[in-house]
C-alpha atoms as a PDB file:
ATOM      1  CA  UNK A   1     155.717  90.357 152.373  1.00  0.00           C
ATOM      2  CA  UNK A   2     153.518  88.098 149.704  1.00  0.00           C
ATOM      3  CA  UNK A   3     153.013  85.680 152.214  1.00  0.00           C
ATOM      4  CA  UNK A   4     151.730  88.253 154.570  1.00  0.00           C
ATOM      5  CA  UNK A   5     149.447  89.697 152.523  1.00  0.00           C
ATOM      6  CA  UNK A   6     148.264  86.243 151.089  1.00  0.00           C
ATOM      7  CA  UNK A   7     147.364  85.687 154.487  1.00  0.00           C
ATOM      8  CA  UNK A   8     146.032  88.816 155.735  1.00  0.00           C
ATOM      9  CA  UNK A   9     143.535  88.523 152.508  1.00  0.00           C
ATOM     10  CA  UNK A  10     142.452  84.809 154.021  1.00  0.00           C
ATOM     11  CA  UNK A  11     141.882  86.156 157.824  1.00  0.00           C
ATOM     12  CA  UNK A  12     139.686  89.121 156.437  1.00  0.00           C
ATOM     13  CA  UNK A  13     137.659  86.850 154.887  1.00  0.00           C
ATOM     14  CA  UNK A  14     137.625  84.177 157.780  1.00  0.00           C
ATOM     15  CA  UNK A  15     137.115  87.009 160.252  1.00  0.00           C
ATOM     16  CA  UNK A  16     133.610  87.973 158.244  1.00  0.00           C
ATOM     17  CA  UNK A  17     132.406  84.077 157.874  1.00  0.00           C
ATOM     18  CA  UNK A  18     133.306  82.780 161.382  1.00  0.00           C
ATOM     19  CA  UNK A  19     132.320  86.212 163.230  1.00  0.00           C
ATOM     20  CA  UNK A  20     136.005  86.225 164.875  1.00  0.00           C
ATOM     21  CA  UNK A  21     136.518  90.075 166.038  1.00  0.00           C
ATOM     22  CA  UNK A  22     139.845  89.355 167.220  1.00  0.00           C
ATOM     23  CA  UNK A  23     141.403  88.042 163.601  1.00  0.00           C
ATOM     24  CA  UNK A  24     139.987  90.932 162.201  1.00  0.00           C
ATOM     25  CA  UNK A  25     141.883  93.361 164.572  1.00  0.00           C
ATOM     26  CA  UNK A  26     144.965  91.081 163.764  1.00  0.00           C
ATOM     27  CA  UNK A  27     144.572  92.433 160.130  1.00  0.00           C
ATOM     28  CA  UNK A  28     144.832  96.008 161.142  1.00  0.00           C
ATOM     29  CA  UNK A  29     147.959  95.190 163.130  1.00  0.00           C
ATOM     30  CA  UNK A  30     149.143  93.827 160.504  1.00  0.00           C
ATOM     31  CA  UNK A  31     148.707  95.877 158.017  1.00  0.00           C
ATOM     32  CA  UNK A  32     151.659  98.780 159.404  1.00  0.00           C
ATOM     33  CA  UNK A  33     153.766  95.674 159.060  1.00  0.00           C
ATOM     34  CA  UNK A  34     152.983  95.754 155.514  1.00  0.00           C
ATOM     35  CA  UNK A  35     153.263  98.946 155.214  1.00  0.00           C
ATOM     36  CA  UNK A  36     156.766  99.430 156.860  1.00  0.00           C
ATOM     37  CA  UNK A  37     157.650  96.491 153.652  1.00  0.00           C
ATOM     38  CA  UNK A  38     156.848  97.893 151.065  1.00  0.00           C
ATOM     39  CA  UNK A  39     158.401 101.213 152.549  1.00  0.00           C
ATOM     40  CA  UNK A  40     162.091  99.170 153.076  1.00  0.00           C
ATOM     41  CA  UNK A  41     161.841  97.264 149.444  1.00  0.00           C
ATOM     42  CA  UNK A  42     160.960 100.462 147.485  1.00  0.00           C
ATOM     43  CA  UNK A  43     163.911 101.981 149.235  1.00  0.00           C
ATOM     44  CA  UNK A  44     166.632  99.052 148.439  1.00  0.00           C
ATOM     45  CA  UNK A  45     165.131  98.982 144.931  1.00  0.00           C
ATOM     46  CA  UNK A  46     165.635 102.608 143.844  1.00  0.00           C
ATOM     47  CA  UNK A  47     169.025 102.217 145.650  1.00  0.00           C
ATOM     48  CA  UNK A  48     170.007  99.745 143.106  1.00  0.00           C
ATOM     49  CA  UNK A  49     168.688 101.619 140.322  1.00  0.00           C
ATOM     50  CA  UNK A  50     170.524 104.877 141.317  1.00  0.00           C
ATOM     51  CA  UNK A  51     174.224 102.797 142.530  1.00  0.00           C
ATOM     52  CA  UNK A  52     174.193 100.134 139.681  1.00  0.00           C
ATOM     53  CA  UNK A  53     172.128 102.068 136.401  1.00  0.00           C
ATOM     54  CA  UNK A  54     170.759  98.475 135.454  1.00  0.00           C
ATOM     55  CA  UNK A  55     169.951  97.566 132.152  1.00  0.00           C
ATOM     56  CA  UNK A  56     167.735  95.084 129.776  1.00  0.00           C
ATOM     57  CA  UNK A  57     166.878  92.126 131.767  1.00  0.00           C
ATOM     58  CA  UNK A  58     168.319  93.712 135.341  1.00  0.00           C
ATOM     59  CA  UNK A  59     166.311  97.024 134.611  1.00  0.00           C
ATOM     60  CA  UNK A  60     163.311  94.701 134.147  1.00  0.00           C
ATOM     61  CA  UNK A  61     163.897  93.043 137.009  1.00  0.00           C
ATOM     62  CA  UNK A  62     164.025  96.062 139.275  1.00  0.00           C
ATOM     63  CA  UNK A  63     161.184  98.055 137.711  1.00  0.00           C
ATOM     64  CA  UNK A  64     158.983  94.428 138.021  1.00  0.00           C
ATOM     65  CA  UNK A  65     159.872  94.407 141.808  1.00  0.00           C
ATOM     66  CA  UNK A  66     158.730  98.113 142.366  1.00  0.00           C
ATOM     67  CA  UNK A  67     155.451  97.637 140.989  1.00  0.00           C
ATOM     68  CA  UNK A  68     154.450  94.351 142.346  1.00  0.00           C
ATOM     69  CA  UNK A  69     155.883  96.190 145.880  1.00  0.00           C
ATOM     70  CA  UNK A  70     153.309  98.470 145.312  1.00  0.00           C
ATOM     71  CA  UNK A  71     150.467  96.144 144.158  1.00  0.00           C
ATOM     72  CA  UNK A  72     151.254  93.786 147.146  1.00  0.00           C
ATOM     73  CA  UNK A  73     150.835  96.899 149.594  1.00  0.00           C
ATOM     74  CA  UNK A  74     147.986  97.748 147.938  1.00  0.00           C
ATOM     75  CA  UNK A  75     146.279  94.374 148.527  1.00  0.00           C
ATOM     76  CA  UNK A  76     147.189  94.432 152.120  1.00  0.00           C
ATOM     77  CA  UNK A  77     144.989  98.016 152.138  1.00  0.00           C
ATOM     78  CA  UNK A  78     142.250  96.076 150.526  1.00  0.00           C
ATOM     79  CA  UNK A  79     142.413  93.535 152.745  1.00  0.00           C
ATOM     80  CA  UNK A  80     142.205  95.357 155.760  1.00  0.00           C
ATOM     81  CA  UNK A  81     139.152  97.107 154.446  1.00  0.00           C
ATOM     82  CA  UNK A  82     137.621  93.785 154.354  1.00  0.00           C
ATOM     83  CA  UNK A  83     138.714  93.284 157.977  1.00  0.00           C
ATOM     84  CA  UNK A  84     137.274  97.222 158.715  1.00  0.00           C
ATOM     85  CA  UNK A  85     133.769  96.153 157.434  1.00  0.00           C
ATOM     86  CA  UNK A  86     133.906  92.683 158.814  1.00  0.00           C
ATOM     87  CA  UNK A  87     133.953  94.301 162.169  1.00  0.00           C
ATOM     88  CA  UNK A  88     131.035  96.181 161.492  1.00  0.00           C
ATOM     89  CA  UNK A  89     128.940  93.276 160.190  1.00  0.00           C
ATOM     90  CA  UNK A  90     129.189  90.808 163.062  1.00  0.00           C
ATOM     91  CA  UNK A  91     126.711  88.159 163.491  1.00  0.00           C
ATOM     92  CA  UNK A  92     124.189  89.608 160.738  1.00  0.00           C
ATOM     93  CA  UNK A  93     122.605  86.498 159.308  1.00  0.00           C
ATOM     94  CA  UNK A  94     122.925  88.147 155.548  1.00  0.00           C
ATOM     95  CA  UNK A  95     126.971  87.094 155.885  1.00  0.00           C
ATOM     96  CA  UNK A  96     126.480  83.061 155.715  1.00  0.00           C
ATOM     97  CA  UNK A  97     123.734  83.306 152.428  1.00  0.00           C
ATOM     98  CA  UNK A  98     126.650  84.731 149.939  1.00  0.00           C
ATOM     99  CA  UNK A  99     129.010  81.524 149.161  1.00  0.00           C
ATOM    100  CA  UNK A 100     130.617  83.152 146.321  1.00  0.00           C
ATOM    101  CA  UNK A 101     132.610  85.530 148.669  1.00  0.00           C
ATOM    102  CA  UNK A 102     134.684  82.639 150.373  1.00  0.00           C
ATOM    103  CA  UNK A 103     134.765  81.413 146.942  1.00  0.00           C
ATOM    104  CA  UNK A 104     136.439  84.579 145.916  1.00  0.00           C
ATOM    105  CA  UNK A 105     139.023  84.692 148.731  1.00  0.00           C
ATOM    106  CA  UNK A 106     139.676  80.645 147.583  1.00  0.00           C
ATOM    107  CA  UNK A 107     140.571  82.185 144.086  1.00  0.00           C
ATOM    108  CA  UNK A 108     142.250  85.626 144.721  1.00  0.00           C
ATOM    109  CA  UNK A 109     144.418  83.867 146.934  1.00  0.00           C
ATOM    110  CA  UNK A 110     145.172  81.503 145.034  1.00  0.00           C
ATOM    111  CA  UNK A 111     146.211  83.750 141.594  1.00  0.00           C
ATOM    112  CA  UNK A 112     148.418  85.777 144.093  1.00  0.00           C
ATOM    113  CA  UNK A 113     150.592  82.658 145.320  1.00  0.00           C
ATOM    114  CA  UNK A 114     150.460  81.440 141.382  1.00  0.00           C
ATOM    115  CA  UNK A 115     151.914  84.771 140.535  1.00  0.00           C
ATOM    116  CA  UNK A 116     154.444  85.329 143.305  1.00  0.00           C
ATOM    117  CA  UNK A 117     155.611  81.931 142.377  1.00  0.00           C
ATOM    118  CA  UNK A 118     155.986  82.420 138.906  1.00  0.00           C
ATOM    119  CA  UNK A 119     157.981  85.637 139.699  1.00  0.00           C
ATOM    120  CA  UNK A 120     160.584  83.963 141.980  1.00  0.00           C
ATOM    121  CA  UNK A 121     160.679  80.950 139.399  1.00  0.00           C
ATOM    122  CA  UNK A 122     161.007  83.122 136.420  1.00  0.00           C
ATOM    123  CA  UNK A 123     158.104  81.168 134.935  1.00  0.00           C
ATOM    124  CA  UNK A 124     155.944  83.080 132.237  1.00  0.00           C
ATOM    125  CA  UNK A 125     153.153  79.831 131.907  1.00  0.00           C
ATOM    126  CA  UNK A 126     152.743  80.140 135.309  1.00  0.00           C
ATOM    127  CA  UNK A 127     152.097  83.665 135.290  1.00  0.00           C
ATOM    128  CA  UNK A 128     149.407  83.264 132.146  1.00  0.00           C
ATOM    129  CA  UNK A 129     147.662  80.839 134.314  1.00  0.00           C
ATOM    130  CA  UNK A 130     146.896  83.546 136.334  1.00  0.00           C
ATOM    131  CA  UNK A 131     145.591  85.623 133.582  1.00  0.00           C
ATOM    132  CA  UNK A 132     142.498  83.768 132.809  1.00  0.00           C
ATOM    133  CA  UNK A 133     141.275  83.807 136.187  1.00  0.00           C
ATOM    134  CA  UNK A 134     140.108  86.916 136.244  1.00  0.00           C
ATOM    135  CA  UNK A 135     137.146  86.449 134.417  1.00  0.00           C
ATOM    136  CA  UNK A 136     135.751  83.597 137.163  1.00  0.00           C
ATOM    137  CA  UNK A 137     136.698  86.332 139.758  1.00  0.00           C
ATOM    138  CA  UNK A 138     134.252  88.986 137.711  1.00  0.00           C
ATOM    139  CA  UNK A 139     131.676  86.427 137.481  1.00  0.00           C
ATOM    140  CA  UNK A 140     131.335  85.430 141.253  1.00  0.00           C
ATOM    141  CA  UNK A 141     131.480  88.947 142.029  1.00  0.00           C
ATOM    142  CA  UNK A 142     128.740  89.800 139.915  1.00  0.00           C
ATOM    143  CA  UNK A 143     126.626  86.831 141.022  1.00  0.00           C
ATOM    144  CA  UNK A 144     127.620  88.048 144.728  1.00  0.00           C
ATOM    145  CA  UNK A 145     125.870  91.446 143.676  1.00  0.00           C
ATOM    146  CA  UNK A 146     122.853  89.516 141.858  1.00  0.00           C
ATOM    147  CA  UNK A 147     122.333  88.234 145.416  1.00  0.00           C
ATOM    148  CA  UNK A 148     122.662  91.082 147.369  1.00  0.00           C
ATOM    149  CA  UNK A 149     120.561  93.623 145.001  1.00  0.00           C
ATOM    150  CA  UNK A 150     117.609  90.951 145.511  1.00  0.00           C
ATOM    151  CA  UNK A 151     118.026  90.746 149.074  1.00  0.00           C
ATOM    152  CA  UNK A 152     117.551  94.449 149.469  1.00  0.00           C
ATOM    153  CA  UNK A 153     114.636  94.106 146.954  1.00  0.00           C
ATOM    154  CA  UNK A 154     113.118  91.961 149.231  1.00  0.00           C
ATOM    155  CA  UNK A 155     113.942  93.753 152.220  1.00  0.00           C
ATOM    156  CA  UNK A 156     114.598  97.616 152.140  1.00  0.00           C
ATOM    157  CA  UNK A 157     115.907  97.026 155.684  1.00  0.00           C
ATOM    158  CA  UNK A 158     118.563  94.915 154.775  1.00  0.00           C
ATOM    159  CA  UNK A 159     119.937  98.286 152.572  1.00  0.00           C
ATOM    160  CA  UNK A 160     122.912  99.198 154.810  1.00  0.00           C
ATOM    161  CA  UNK A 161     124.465  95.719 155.342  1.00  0.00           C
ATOM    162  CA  UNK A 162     124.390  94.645 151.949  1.00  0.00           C
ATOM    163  CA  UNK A 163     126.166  97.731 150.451  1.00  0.00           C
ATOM    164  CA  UNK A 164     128.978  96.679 152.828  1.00  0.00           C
ATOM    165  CA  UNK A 165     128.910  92.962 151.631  1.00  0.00           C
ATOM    166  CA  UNK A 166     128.819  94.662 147.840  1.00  0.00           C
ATOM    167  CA  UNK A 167     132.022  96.837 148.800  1.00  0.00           C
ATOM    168  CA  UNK A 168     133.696  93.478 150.329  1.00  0.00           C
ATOM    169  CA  UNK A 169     132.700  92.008 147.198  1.00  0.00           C
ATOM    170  CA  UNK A 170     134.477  94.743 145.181  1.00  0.00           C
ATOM    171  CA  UNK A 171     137.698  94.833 147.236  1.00  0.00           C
ATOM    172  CA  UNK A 172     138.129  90.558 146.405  1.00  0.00           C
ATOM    173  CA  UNK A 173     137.600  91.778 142.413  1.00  0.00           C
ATOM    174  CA  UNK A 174     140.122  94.367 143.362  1.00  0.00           C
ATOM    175  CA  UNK A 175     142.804  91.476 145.133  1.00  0.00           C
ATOM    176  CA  UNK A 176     142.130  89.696 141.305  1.00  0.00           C
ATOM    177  CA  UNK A 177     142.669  92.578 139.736  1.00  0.00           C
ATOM    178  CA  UNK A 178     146.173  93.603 141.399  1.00  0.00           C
ATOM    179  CA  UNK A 179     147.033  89.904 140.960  1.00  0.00           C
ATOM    180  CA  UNK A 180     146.784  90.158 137.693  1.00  0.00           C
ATOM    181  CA  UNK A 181     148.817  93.022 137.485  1.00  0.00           C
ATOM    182  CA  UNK A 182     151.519  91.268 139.166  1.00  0.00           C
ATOM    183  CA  UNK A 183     150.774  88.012 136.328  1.00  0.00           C
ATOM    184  CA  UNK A 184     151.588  90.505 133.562  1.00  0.00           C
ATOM    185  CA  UNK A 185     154.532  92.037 135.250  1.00  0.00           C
ATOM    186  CA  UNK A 186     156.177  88.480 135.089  1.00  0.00           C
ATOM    187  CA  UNK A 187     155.107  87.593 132.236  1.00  0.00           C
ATOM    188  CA  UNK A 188     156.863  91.117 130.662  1.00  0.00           C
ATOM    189  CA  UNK A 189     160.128  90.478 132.795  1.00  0.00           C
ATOM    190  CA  UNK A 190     161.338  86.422 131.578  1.00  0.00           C
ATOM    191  CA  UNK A 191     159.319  87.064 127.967  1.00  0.00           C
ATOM    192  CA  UNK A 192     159.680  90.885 127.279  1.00  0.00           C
ATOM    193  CA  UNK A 193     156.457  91.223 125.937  1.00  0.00           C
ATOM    194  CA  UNK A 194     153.979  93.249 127.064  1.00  0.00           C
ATOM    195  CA  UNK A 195     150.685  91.625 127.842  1.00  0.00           C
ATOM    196  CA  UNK A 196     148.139  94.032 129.356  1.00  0.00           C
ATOM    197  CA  UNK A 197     145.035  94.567 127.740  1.00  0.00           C
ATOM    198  CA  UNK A 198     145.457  91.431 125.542  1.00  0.00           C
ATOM    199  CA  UNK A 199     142.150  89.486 125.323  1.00  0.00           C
ATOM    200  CA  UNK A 200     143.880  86.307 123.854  1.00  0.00           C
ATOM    201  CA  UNK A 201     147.398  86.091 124.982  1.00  0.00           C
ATOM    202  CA  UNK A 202     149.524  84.677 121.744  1.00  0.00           C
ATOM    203  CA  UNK A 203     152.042  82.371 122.630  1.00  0.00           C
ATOM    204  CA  UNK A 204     155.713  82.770 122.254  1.00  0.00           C
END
């Protein structure tokens, strides 16, 4: 299921840059797929919580699985919303100026393999890594809106199109966001503490 969605976040993006209709509509197939996942793992989790009545480590283990289930299928919603608008936005010129969004697929992608990794390896530095890459995500999304509010300055006509290209913009932050949800999960099931909200994560 990660590596699905990992990819179905890359061939959004990819289906925006390179104008490729057909990837996009790969996305949306793809996305039931996802969907039928995270239906069968939420099942076979609560299973195991009702049949075995885990505890400490275990019941970590189950409750980490059920919410990164849920923020995996969540990405794969964002990223077919990417995929939804990329179809509306083919060939407009206003795509190839923003850099910062293939930039922020590069990065997104990359915290989600980092933190699926560090979940199947039990590895909490791994899963701080992730942590701090949030802030470079908010930055290149903000400079991607920078961009975009001066385009429209410039050009009141160019209004419609680069709302979409701010909402793609938002759904990458979003990826980086649910990534990092997934970082602190780990991070709470090998160290049992709890890490969300921290600014400065102490070490143990």
């Amino acid at each position: 299921m990660g590596a699905l969605v990992e990819s179905s976040i890359h061939r959004a993006v990819c289906s925006l840059i390179e104008e490729n209709r057909p990837l996009a509509e790969e996305v949306l197939r793809d996305e039931s797929t996802i969907n039928h996942m995270e239906m069968e793992i939420d099942g076979m989790a609560t299973r195991l919580l009702a049949l075995r009545q885990p505890v400490a480590r275990d019941l970590r283990l189950l409750t980490a699985a059920l919410k990164i289930n849920t923020d995996l299928e969540r990405i794969g919603d964002l990223a077919e919303h990417i995929a939804k608008r990329a179809l509306s936005l083919m060939h407009d010129p206003l795509v190839k100026t923003l850099p910062d969004i293939p930039r922020m697929d590069s990065l997104v992608r990359s915290m989600l393999h980092k933190c699926l990794d560090a979940f199947v390896q039990g590895d909490a530095e791994l899963a701080r890594s992730v942590l701090v890459s949030d802030d470079e995500v908010n930055s290149l999304r903000d400079s991607t809106y920078r961009e975009l509010l001066e385009a429209m300055r410039r050009d009141p006509v160019l209004v419609p199109v680069a709302i979409k290209l701010i909402f793609i913009a938002r759904n990458l932050e979003r990826i980086g966001d649910h990534a990092t949800n997934i970082a602190e999960d780990v991070v709470f099931l090998v160290k049992g503490i709890d890490v969300r909200h921290h600014s400065k994560l102490s070490e143990s």
